[in-house]
C-alpha atoms as a PDB file:
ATOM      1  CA  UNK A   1       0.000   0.000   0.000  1.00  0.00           C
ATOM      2  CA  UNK A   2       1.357   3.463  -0.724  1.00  0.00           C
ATOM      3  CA  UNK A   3       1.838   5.690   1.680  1.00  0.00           C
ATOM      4  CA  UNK A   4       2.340   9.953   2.215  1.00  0.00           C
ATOM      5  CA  UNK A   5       5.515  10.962   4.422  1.00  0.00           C
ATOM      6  CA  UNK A   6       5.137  14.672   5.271  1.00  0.00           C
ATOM      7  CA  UNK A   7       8.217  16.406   7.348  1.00  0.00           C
ATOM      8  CA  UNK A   8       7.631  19.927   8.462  1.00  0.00           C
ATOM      9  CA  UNK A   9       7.012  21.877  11.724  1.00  0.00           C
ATOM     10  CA  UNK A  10       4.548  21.525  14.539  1.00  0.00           C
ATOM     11  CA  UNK A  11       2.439  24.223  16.692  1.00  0.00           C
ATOM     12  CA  UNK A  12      -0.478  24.761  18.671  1.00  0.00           C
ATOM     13  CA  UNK A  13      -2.607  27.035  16.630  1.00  0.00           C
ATOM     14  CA  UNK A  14      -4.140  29.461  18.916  1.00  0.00           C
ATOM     15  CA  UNK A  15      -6.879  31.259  16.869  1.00  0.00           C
ATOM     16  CA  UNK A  16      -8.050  34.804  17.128  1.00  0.00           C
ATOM     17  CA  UNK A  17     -11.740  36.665  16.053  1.00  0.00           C
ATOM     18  CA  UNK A  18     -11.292  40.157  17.107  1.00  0.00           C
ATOM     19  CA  UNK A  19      -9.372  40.333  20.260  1.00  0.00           C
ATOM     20  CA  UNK A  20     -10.895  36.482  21.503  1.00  0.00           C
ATOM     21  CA  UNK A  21      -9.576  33.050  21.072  1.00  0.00           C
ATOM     22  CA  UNK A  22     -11.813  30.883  19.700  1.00  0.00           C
ATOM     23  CA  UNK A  23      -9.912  27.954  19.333  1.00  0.00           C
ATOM     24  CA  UNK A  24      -6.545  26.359  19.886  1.00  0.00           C
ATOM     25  CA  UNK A  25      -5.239  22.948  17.874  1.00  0.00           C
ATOM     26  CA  UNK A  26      -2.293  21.245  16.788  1.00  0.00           C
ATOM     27  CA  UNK A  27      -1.261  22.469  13.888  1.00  0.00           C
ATOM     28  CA  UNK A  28       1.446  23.171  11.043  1.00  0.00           C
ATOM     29  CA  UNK A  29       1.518  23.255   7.057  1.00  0.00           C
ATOM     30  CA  UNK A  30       2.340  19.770   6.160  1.00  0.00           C
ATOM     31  CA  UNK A  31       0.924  18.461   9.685  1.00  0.00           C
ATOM     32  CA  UNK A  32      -2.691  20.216   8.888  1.00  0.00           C
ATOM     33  CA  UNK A  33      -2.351  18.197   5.297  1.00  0.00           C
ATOM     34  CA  UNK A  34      -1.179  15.020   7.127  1.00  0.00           C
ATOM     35  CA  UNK A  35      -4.083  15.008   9.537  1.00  0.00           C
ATOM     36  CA  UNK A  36      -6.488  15.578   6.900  1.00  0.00           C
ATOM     37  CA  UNK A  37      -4.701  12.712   4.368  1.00  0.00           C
ATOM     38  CA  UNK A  38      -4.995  10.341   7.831  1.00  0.00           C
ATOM     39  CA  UNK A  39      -8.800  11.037   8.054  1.00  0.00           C
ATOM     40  CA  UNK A  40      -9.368  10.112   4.960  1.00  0.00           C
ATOM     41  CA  UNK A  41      -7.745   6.793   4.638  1.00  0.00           C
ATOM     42  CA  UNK A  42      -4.365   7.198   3.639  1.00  0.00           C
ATOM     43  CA  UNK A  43      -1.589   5.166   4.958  1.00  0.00           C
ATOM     44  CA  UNK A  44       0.410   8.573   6.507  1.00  0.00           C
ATOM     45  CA  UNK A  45       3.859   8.950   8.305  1.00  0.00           C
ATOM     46  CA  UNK A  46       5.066  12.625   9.800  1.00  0.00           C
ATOM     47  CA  UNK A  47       8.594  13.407  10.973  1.00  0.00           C
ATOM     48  CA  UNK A  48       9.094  16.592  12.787  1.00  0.00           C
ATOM     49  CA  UNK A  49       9.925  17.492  16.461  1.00  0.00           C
ATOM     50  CA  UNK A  50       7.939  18.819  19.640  1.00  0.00           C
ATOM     51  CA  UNK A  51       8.357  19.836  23.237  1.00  0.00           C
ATOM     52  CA  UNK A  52       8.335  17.922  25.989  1.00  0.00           C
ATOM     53  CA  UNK A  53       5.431  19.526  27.736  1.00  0.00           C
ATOM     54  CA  UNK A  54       1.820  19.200  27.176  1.00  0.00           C
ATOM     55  CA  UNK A  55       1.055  20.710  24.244  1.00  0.00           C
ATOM     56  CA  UNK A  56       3.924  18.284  22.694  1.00  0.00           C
ATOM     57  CA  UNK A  57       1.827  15.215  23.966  1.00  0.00           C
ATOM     58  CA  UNK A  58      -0.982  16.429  22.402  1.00  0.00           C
ATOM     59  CA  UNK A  59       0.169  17.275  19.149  1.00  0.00           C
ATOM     60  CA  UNK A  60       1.731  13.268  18.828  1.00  0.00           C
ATOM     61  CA  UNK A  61      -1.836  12.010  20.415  1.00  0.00           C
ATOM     62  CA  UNK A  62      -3.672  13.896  18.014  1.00  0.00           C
ATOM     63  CA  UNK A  63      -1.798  12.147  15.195  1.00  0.00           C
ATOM     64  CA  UNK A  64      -2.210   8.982  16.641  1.00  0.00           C
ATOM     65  CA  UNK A  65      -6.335   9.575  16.947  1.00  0.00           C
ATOM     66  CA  UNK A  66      -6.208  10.637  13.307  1.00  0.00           C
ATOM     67  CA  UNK A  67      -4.012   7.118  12.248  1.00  0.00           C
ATOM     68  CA  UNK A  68      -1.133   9.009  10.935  1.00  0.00           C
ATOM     69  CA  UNK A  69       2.435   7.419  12.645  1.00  0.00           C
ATOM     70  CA  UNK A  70       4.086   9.460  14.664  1.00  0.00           C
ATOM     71  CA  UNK A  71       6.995   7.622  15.886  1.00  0.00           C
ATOM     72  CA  UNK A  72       9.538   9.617  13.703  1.00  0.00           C
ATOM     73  CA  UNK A  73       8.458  12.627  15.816  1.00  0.00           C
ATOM     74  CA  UNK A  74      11.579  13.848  17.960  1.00  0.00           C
ATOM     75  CA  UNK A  75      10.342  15.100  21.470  1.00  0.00           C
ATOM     76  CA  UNK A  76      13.042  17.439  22.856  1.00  0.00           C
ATOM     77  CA  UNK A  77      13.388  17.019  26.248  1.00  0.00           C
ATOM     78  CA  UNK A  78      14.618  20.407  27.667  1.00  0.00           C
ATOM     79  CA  UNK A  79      11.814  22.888  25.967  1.00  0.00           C
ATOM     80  CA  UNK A  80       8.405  23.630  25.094  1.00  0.00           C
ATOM     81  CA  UNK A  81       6.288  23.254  22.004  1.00  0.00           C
ATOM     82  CA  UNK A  82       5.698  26.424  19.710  1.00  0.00           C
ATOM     83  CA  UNK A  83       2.643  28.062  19.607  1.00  0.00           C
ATOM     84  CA  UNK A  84       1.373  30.185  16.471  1.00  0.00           C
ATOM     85  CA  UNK A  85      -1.102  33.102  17.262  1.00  0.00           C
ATOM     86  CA  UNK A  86      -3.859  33.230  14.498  1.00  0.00           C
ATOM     87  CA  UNK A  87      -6.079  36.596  14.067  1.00  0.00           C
ATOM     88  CA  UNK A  88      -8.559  36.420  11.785  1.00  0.00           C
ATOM     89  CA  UNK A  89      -9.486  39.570   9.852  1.00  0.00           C
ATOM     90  CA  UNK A  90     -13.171  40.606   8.675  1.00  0.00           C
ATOM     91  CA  UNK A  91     -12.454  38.834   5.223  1.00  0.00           C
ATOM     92  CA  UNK A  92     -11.441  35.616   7.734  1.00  0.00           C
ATOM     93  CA  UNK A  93      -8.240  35.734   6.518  1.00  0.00           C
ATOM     94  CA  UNK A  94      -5.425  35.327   9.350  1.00  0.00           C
ATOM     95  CA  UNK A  95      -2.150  37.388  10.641  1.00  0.00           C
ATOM     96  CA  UNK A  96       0.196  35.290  12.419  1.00  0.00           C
ATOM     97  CA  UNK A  97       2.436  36.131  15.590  1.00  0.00           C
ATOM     98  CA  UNK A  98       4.925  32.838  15.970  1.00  0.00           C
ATOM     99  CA  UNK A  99       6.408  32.020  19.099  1.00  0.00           C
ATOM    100  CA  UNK A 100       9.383  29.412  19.537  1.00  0.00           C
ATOM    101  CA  UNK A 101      10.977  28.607  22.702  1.00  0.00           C
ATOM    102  CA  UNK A 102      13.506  25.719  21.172  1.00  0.00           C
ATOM    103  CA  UNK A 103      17.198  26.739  22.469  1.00  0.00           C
ATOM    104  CA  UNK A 104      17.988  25.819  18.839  1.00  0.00           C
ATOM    105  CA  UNK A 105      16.503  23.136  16.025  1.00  0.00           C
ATOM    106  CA  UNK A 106      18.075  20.064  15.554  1.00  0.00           C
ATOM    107  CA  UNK A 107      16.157  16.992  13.913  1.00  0.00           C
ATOM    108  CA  UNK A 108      16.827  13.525  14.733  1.00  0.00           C
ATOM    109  CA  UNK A 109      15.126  10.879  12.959  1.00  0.00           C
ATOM    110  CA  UNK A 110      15.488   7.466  11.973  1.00  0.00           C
ATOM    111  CA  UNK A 111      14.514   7.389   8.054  1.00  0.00           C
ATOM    112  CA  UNK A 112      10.766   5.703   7.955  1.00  0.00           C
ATOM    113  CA  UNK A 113      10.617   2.794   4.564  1.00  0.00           C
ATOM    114  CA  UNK A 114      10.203   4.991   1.681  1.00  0.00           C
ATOM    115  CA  UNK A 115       9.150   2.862  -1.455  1.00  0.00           C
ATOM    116  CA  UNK A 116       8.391   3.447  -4.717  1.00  0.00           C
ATOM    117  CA  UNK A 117       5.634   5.874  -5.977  1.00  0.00           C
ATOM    118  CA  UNK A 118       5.024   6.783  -2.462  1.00  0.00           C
ATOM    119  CA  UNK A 119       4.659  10.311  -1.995  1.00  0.00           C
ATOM    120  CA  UNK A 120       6.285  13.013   0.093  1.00  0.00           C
ATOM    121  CA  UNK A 121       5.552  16.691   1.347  1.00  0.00           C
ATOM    122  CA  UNK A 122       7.513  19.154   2.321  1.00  0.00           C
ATOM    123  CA  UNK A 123       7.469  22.954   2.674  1.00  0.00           C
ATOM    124  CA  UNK A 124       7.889  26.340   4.583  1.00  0.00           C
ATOM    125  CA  UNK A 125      10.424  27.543   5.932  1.00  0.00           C
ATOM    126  CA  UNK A 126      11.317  23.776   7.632  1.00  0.00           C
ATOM    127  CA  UNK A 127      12.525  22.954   4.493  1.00  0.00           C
ATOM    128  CA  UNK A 128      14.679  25.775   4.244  1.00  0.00           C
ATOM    129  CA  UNK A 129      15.740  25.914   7.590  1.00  0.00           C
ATOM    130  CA  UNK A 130      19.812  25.753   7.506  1.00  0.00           C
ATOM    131  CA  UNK A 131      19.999  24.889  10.829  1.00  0.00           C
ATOM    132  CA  UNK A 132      18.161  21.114  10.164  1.00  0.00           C
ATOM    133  CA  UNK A 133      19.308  21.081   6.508  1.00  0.00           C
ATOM    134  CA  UNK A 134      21.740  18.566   6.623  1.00  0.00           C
ATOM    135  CA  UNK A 135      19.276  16.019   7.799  1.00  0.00           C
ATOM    136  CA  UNK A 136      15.925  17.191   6.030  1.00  0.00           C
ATOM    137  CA  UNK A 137      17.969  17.448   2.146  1.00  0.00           C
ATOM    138  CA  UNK A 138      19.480  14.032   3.689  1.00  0.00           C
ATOM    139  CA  UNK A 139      15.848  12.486   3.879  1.00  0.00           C
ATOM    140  CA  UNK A 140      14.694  14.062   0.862  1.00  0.00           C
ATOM    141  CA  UNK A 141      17.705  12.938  -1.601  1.00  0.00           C
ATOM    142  CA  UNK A 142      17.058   9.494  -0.039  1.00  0.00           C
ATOM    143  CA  UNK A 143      13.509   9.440  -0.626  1.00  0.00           C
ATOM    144  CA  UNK A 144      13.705  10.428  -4.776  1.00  0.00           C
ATOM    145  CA  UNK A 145      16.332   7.973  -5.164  1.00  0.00           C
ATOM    146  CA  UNK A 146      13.634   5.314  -3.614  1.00  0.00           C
ATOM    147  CA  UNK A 147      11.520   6.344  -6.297  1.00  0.00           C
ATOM    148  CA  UNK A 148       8.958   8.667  -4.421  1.00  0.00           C
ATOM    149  CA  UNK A 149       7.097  11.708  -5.489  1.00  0.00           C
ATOM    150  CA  UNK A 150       7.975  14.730  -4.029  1.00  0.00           C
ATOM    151  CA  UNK A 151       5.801  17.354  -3.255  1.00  0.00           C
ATOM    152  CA  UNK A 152       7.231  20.667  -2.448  1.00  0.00           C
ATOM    153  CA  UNK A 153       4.740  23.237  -1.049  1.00  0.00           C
ATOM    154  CA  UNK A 154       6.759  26.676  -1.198  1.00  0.00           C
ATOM    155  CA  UNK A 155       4.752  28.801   1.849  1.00  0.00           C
ATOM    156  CA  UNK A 156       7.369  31.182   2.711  1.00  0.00           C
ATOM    157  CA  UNK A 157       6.240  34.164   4.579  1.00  0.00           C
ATOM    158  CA  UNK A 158       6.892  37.380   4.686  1.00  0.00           C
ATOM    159  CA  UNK A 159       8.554  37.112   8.240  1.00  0.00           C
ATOM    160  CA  UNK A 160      11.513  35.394   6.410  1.00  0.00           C
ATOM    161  CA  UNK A 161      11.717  38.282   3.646  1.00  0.00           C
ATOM    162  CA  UNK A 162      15.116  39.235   5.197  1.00  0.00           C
ATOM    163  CA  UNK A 163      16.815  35.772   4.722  1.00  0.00           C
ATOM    164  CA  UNK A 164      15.833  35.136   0.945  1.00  0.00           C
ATOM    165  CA  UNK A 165      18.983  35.714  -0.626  1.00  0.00           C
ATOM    166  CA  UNK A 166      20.526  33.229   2.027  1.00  0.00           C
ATOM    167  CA  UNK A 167      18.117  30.658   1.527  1.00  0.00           C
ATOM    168  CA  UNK A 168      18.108  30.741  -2.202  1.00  0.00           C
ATOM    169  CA  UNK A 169      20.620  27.580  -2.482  1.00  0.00           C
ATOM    170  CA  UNK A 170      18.163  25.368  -0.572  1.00  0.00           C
ATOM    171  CA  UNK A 171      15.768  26.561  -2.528  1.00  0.00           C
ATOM    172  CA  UNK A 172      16.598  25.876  -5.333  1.00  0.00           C
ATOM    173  CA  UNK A 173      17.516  21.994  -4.220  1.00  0.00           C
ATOM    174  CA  UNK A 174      14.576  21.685  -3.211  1.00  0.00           C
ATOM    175  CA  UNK A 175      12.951  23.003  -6.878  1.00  0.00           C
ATOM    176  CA  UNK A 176      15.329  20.789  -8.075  1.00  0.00           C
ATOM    177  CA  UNK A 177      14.267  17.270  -6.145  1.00  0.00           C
ATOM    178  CA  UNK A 178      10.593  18.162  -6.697  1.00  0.00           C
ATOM    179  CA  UNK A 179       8.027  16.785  -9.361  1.00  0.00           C
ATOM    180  CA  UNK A 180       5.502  19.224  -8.383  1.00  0.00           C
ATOM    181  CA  UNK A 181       6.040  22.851  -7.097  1.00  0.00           C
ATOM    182  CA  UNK A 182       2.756  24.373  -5.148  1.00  0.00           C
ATOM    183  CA  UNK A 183       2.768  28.039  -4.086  1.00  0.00           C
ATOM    184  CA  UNK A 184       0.763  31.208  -3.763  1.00  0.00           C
ATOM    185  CA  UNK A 185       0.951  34.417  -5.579  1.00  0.00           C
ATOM    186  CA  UNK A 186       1.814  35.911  -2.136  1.00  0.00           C
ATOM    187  CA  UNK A 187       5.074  33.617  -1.578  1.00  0.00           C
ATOM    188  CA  UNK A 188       6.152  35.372  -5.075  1.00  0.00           C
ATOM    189  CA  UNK A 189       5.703  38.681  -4.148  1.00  0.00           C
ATOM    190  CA  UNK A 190       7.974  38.188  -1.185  1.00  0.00           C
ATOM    191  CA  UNK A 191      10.417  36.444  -2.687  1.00  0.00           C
ATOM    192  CA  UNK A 192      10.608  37.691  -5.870  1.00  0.00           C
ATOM    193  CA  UNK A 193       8.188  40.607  -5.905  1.00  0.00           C
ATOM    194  CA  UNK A 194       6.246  39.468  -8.800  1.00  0.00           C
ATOM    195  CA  UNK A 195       2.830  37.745  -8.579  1.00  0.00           C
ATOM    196  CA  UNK A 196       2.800  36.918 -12.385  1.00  0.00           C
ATOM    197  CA  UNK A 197       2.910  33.236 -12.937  1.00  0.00           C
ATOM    198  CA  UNK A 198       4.122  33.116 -16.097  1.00  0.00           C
ATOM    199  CA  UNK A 199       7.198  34.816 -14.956  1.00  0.00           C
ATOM    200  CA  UNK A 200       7.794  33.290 -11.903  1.00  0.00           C
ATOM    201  CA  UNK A 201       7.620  29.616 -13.616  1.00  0.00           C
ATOM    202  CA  UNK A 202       9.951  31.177 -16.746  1.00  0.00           C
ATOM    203  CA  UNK A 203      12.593  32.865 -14.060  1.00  0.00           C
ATOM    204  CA  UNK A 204      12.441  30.739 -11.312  1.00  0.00           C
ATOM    205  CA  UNK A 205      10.825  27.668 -11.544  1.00  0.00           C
ATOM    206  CA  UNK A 206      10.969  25.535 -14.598  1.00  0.00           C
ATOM    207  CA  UNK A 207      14.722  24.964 -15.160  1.00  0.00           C
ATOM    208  CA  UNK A 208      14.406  22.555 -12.173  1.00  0.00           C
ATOM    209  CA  UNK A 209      10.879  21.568 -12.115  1.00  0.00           C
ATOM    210  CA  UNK A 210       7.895  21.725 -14.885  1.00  0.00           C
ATOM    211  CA  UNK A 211       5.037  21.067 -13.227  1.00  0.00           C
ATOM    212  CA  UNK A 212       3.685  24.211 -11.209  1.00  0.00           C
ATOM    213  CA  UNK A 213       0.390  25.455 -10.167  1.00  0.00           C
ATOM    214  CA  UNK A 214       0.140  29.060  -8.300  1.00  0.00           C
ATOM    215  CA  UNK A 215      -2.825  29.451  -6.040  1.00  0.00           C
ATOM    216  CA  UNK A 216      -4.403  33.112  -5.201  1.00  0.00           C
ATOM    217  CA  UNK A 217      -6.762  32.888  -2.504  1.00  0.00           C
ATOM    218  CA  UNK A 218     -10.362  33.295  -4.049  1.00  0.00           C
ATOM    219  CA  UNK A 219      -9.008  33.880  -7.966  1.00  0.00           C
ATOM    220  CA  UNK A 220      -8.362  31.403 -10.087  1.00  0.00           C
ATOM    221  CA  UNK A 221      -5.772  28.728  -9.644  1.00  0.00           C
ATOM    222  CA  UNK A 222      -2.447  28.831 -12.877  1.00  0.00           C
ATOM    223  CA  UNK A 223      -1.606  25.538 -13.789  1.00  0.00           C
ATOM    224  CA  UNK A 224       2.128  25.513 -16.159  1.00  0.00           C
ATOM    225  CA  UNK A 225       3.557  21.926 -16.858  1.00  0.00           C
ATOM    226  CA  UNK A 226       5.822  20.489 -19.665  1.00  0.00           C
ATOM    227  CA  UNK A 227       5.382  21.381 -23.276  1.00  0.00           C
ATOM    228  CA  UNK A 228       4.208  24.361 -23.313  1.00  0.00           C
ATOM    229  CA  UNK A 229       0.672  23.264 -20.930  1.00  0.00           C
ATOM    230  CA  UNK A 230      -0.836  25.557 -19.419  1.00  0.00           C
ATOM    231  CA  UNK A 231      -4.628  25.834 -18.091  1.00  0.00           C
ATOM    232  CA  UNK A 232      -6.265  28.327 -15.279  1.00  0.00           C
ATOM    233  CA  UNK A 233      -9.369  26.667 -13.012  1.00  0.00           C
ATOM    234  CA  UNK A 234     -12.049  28.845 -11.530  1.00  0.00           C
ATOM    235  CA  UNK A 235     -12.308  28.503  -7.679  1.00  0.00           C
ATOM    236  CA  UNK A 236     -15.303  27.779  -6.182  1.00  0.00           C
ATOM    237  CA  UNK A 237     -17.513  30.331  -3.817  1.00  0.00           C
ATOM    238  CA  UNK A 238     -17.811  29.177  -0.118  1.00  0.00           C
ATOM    239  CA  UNK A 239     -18.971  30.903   2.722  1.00  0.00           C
ATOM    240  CA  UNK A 240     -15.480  31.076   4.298  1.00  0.00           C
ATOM    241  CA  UNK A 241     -14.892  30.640   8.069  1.00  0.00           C
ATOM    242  CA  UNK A 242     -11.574  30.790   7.888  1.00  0.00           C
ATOM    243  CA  UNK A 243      -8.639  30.239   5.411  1.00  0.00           C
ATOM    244  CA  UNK A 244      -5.711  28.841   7.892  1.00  0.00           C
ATOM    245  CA  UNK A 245      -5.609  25.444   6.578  1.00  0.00           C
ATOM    246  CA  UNK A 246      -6.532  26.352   2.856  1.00  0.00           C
ATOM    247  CA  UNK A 247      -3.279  26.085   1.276  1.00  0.00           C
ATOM    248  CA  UNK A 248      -2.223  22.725   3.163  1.00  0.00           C
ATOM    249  CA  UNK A 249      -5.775  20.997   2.191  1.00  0.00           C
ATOM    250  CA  UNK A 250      -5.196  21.971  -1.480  1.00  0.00           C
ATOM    251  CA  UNK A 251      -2.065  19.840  -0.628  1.00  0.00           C
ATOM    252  CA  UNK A 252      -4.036  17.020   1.059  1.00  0.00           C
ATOM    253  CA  UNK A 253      -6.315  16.909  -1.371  1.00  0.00           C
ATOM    254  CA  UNK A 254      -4.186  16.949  -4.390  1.00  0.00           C
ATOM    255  CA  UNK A 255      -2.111  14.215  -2.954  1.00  0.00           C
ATOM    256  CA  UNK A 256      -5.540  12.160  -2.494  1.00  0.00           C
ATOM    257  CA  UNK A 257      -5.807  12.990  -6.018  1.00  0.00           C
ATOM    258  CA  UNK A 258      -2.875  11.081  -6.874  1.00  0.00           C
ATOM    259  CA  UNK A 259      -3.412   8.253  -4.686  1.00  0.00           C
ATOM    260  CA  UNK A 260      -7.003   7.835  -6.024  1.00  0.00           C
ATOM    261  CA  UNK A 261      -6.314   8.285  -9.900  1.00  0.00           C
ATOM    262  CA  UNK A 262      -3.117   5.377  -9.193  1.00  0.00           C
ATOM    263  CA  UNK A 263      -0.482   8.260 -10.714  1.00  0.00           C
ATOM    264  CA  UNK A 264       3.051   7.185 -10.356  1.00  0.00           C
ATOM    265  CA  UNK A 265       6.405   9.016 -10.898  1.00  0.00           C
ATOM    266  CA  UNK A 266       6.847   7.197 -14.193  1.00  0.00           C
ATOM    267  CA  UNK A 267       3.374   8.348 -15.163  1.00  0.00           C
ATOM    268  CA  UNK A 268       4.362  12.156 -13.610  1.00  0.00           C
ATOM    269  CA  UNK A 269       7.741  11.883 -15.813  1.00  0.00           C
ATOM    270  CA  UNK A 270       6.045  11.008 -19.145  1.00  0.00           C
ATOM    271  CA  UNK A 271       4.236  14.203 -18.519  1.00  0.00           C
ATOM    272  CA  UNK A 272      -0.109  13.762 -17.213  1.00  0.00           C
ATOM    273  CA  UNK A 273      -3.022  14.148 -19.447  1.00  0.00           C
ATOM    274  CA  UNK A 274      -5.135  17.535 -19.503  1.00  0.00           C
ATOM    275  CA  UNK A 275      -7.922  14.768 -18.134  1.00  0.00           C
ATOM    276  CA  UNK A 276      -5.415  13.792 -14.863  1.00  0.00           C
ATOM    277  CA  UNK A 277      -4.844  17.314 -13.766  1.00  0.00           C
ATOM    278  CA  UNK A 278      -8.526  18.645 -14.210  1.00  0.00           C
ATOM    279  CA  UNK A 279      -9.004  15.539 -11.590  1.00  0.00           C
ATOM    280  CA  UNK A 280      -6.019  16.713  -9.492  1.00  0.00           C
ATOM    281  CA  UNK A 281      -6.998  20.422  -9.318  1.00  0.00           C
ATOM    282  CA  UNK A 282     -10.619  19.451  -8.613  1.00  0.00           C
ATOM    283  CA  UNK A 283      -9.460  16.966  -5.456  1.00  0.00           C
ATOM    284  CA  UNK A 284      -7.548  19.948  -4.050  1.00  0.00           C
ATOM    285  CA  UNK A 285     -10.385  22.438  -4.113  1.00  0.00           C
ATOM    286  CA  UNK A 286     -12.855  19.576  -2.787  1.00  0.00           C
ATOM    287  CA  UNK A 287     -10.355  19.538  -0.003  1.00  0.00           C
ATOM    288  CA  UNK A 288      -9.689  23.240   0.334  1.00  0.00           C
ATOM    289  CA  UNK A 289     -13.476  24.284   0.002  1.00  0.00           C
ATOM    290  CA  UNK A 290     -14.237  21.939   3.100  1.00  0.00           C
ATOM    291  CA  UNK A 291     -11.713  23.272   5.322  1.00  0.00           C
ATOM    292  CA  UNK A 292     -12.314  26.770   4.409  1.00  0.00           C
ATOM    293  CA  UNK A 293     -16.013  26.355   6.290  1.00  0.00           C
ATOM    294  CA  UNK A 294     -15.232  26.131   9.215  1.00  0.00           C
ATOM    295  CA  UNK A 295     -12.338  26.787  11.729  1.00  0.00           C
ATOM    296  CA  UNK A 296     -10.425  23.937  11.969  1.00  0.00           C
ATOM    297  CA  UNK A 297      -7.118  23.039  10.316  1.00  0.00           C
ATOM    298  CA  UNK A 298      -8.246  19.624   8.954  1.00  0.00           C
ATOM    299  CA  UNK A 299     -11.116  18.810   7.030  1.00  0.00           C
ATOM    300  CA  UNK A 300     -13.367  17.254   9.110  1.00  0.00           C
ATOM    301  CA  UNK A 301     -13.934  13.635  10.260  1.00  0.00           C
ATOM    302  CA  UNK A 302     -17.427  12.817   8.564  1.00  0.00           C
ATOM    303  CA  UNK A 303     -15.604  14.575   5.224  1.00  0.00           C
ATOM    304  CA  UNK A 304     -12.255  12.088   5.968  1.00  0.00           C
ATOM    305  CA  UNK A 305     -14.782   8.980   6.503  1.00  0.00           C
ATOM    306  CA  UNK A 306     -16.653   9.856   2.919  1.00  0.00           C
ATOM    307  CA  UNK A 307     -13.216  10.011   1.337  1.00  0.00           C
ATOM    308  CA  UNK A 308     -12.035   6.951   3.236  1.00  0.00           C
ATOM    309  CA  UNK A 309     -15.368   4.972   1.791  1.00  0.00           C
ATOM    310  CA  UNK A 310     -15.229   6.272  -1.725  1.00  0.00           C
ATOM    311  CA  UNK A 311     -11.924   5.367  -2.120  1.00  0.00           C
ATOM    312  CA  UNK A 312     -12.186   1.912  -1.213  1.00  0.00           C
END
């Protein structure tokens, strides 16, 4: 059975509307699309690291409740988890104030079976991070030679503006190790200050990887892949609750996408049909759409079960 290996970050997401918290759960890019992925049937590993306090023992339970393995999770034993302040505006979109009490990152894992056509995401500034590059570039090299898909989700906020021009090596390994490239038109602006896609995937993108799709919120989503391909999809109107987990459930679901439709790298490599990605882009929003309705990270356990039962 294949299986999804996410590495990234972990927090407790402490959410805001107006000046009161409304809600506080584990939480993190590729963590939010892991929990989701686990709901919905998919065989799912995470690596990443956590406190040794309470909130740390909640973030590895909550895996466990969702069936997603956590034992490549490194609990440090002299500091507490980080916590990531959400505020949601009037347009329920959120401002984030991060706080991080580790003395400094270091990642310690043992490397969990990767096999072929499995499928890993990655992201954010984790997989920037110099700090833990060594080992997370380790695990990723590793994991392409095994014959996985890799999934890079680019996320980088505006809080790391300052360190782009550092970063830009493991960036572009990471471009370079991908078969598909996700990222927002708001990741562009800061690190390139352009929100064109067509520029971004001639400049910056396509020498290492050619398939890309650029999301934009509510507009439509840009689609570029090999040959010349290129198609835009409409987005679909929700009443939105809030968008926190948006981005990372247009990960999940994509990934479901290619788990459902039985897409392998050799398929990815040959280059997919205009038929294939209309069913990948469509997965994502399903995903995205759900999440956006309501305030949790994750889409939600009765939508996991459906998913779970129609994929079966």
């Amino acid at each position: 059975m294949r299986k999804v290996i996410g590495i990234g970050e972990t927090v407790l997401d402490i959410i805001f509307q107006g000046d009161q918290p409304v809600s506080a759960v584990p939480g993190g890019s590729t963590y939010n699309a892991i929990i989701s992925l686990g709901r919905s049937g998919v065989n799912a590993t995470f690596i990443s690291e956590t406190g040794n306090d309470r909130v740390g023992r909640r973030i590895i339970s909550f895996l466990e409740e969702n069936h997603v393995d956590s034992s490549n999770v490194n609990v440090y034993q002299e500091s507490k988890s980080p916590l990531s302040l959400a505020f949601l505006n009037e347009q329920n979109d959120a401002e984030y104030i991060f706080y991080k009490d580790h003395p400094s990152d270091r990642l310690d894992f043992s490397y969990p079976e990767v096999n072929e056509d499995d499928i890993v995401l990655f992201g954010s500034y984790y997989a920037l991070n110099p700090v833990i590059r060594p080992q997370v570039l380790g695990f990723l090299q590793y994991a392409h030679q095994r014959g996985a898909i890799l999934y890079y989700d680019v996320n980088f906020r505006s809080s790391h503006q300052h360190e782009v021009v550092k970063l830009t090596a493991n960036f572009l390994e990471n471009l370079e190790l991908a078969d598909i490239v996700r990222g927002s038109h708001e990741d562009f602006d800061v690190m390139f200050h352009t929100t064109d896609t067509d520029t971004v995937y001639r400049s910056q993108i396509s020498f290492y990887c050619k398939k890309f799709i650029c999301t934009r919120g509510n507009e439509p989503i840009d689609l570029r892949a090999e040959d010349g391909f290129k198609k835009q999809y409409s987005v679909q109107s929700v009443k939105t609750v809030s968008t926190i987990g948006a981005g990372d459930n247009f990960n999940a679901g994509f990934i479901y996408g290619l788990l459902r439709q039985g897409i392998t790298r050799s398929m990815m490599e040959k280059g997919l049909t205009e038929e294939q990605w209309d069913g990948l882009i469509s997965s994502a929003q399903r995903f995205s759409a759900e999440v956006c309705q309501t305030i949790n990270n994750y889409v939600s356990p009765e939508f996991g079960r459906a998913m779970a039962e129609s994929f079966l």
